[in-house]
N, C-alpha and C. Protein backbone atom coordinates (compact mmCIF):
# COMPACT_ATOMS: atom_id res chain seq x y z
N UNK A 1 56.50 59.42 91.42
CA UNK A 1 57.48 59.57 92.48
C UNK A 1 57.27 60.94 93.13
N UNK A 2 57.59 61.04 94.43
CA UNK A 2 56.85 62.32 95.30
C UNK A 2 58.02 62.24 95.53
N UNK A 3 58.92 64.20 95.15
CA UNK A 3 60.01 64.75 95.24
C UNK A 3 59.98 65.61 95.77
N UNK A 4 60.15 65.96 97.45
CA UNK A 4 59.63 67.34 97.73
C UNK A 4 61.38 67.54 98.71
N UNK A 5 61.40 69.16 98.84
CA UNK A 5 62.66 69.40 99.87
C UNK A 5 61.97 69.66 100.83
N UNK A 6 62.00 69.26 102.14
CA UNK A 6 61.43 69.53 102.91
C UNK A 6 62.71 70.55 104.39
N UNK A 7 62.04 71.56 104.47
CA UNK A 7 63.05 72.66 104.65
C UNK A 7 63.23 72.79 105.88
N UNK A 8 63.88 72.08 106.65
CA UNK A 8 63.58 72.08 108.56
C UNK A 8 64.10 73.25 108.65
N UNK A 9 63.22 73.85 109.87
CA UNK A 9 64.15 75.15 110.71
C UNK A 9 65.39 74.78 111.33
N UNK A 10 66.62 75.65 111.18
CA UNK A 10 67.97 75.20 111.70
C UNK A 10 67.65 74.62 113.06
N UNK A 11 66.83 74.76 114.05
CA UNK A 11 66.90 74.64 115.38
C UNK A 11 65.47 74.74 115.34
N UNK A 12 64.81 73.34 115.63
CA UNK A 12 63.09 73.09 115.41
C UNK A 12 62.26 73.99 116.76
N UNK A 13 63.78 73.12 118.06
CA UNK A 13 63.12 73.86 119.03
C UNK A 13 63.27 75.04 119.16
N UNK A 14 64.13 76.35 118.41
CA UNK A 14 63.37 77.48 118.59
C UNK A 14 62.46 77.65 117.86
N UNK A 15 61.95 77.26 116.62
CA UNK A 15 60.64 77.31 116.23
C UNK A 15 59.56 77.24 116.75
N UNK A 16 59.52 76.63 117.58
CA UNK A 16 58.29 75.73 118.19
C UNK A 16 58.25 77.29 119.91
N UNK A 17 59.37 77.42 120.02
CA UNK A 17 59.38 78.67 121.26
C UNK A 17 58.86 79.81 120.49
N UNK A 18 59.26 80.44 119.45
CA UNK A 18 58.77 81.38 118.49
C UNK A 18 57.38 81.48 118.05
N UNK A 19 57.16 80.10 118.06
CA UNK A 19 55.58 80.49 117.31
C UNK A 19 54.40 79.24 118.49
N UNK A 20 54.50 79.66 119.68
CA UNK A 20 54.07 78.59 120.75
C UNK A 20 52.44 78.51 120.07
N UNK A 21 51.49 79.47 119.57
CA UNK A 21 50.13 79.68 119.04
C UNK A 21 50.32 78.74 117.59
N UNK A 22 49.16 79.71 117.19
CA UNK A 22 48.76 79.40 115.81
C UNK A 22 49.80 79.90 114.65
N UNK A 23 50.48 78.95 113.41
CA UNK A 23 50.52 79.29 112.64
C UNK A 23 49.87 79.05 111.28
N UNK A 24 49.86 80.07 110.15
CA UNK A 24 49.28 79.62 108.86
C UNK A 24 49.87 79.59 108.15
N UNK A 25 49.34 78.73 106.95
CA UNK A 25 50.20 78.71 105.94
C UNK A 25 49.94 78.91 104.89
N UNK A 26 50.69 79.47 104.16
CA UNK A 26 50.28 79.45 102.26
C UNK A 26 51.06 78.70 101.42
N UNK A 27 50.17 79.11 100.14
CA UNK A 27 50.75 77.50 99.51
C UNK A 27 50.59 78.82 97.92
N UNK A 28 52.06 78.23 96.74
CA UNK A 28 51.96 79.00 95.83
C UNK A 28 52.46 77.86 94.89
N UNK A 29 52.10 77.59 93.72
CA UNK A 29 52.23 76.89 92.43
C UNK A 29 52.35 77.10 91.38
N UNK A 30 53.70 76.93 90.45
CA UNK A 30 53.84 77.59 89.46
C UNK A 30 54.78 76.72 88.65
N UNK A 31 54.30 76.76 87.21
CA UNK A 31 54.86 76.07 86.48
C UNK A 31 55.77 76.68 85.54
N UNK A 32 56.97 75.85 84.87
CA UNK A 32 57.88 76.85 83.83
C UNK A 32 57.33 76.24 82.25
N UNK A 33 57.12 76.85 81.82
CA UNK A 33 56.69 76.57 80.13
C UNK A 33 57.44 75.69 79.06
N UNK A 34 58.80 76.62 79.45
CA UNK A 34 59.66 75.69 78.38
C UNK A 34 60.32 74.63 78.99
N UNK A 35 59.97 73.95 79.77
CA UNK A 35 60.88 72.93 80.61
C UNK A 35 59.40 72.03 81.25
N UNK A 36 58.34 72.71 81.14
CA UNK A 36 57.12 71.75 81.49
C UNK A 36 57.58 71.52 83.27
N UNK A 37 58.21 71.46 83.45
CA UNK A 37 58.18 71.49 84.99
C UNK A 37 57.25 72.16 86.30
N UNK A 38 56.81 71.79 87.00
CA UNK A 38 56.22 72.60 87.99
C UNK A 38 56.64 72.69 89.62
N UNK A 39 56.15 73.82 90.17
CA UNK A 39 56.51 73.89 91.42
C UNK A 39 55.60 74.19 92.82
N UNK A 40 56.36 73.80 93.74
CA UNK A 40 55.12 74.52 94.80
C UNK A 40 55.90 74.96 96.38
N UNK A 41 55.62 75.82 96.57
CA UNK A 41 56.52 76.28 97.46
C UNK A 41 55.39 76.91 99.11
N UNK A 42 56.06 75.92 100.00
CA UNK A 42 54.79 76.29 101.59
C UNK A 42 55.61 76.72 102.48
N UNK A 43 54.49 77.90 102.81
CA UNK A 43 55.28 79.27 103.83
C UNK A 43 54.31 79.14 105.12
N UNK A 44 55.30 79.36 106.52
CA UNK A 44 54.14 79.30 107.53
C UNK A 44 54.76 80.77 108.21
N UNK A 45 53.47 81.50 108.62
CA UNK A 45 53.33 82.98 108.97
C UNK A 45 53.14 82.81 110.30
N UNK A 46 53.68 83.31 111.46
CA UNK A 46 52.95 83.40 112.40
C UNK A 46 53.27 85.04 113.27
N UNK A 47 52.60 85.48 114.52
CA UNK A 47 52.76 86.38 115.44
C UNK A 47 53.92 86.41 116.44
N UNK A 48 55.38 86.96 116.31
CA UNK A 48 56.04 86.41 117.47
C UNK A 48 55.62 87.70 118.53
N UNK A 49 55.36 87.43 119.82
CA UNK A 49 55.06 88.79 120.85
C UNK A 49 56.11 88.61 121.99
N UNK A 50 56.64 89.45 121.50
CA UNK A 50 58.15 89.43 122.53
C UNK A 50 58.31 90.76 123.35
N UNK A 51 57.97 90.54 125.08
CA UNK A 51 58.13 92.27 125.53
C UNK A 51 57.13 93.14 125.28
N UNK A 52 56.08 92.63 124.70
CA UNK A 52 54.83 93.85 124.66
C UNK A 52 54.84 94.31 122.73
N UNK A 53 55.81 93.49 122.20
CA UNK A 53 56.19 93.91 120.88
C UNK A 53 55.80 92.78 120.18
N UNK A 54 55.06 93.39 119.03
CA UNK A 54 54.30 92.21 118.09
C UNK A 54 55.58 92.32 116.64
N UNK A 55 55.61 90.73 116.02
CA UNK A 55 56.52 91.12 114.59
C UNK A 55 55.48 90.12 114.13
N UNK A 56 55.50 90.13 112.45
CA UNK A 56 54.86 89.07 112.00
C UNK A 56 56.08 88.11 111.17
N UNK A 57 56.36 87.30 110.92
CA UNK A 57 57.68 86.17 111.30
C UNK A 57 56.82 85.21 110.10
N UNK A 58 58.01 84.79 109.10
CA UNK A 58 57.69 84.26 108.24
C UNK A 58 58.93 83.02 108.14
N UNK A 59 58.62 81.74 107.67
CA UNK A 59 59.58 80.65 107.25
C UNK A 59 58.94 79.85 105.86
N UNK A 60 60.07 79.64 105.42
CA UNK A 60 59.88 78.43 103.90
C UNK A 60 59.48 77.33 105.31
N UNK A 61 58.64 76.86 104.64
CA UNK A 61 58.30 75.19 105.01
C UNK A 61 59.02 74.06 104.18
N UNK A 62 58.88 74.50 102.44
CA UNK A 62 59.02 73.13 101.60
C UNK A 62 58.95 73.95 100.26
N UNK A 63 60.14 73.56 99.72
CA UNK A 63 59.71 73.59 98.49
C UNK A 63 59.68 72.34 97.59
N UNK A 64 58.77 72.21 96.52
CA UNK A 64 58.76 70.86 96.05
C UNK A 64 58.70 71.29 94.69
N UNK A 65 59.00 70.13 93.65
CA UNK A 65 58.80 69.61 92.32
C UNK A 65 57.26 69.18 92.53
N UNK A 66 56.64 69.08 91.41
CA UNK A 66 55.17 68.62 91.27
C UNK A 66 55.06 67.73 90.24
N UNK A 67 54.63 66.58 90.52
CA UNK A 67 54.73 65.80 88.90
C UNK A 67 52.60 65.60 89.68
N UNK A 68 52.75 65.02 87.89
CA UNK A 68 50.78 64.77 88.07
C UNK A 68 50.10 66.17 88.08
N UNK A 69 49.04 65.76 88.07
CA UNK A 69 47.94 66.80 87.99
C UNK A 69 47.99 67.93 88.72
N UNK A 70 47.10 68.82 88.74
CA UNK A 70 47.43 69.95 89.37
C UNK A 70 46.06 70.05 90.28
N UNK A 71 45.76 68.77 90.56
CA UNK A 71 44.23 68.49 91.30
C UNK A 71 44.56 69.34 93.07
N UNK A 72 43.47 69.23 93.78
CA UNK A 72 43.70 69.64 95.05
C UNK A 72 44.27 68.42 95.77
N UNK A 73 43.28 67.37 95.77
CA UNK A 73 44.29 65.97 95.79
C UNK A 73 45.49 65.63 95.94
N UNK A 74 45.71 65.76 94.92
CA UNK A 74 47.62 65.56 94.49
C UNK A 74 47.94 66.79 94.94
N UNK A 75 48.02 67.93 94.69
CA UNK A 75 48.99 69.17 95.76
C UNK A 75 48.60 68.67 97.35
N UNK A 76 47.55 68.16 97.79
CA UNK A 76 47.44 68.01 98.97
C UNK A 76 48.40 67.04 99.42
N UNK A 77 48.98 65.92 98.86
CA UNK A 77 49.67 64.79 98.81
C UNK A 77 50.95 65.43 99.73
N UNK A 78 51.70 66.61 98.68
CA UNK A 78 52.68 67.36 98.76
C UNK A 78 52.91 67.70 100.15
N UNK A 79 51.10 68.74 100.44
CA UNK A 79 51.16 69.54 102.26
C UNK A 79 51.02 68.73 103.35
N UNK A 80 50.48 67.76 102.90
CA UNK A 80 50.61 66.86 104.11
C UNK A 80 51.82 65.68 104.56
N UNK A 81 52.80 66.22 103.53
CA UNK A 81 53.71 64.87 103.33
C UNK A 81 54.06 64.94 105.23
């Protein structure tokens, strides 16, 4: 079963005004020991240039539960949901 939160920006369309270019993303995975559980949590970075002024501007994308392997595969399952 594929359990992910998927984390909308309060207001998509200012997202989409904020980051009109390229954004990237990272991806971090981590498991808890005594509970066997795992996690994975996707961040997208981008440039906002507002007025001659650069910020670098960060959002949660998703955080998810991970069941299965820890293949590229299966985490890929997750980023592309």
């Amino acid at each position: 079963m594929l359990v992910c939160c998927l984390i909308t920006l309060a207001v998509e369309a200012d997202f989409d005004e904020a980051a009109p270019g390229r954004v990237s993303t990272t991806i971090d995975g981590w498991s808890v020991p005594t509970t066997k559980r795992s996690f994975l949590g996707i961040t997208g970075h981008w440039i906002d240039v507002t007025e001659q002024q650069w910020a670098l501007k960060s959002e949660v994308l998703a955080f998810c539960a991970v069941s299965g392997q820890h293949s590229g595969e299966n985490l890929g399952r997750y980023f592309f949901r």
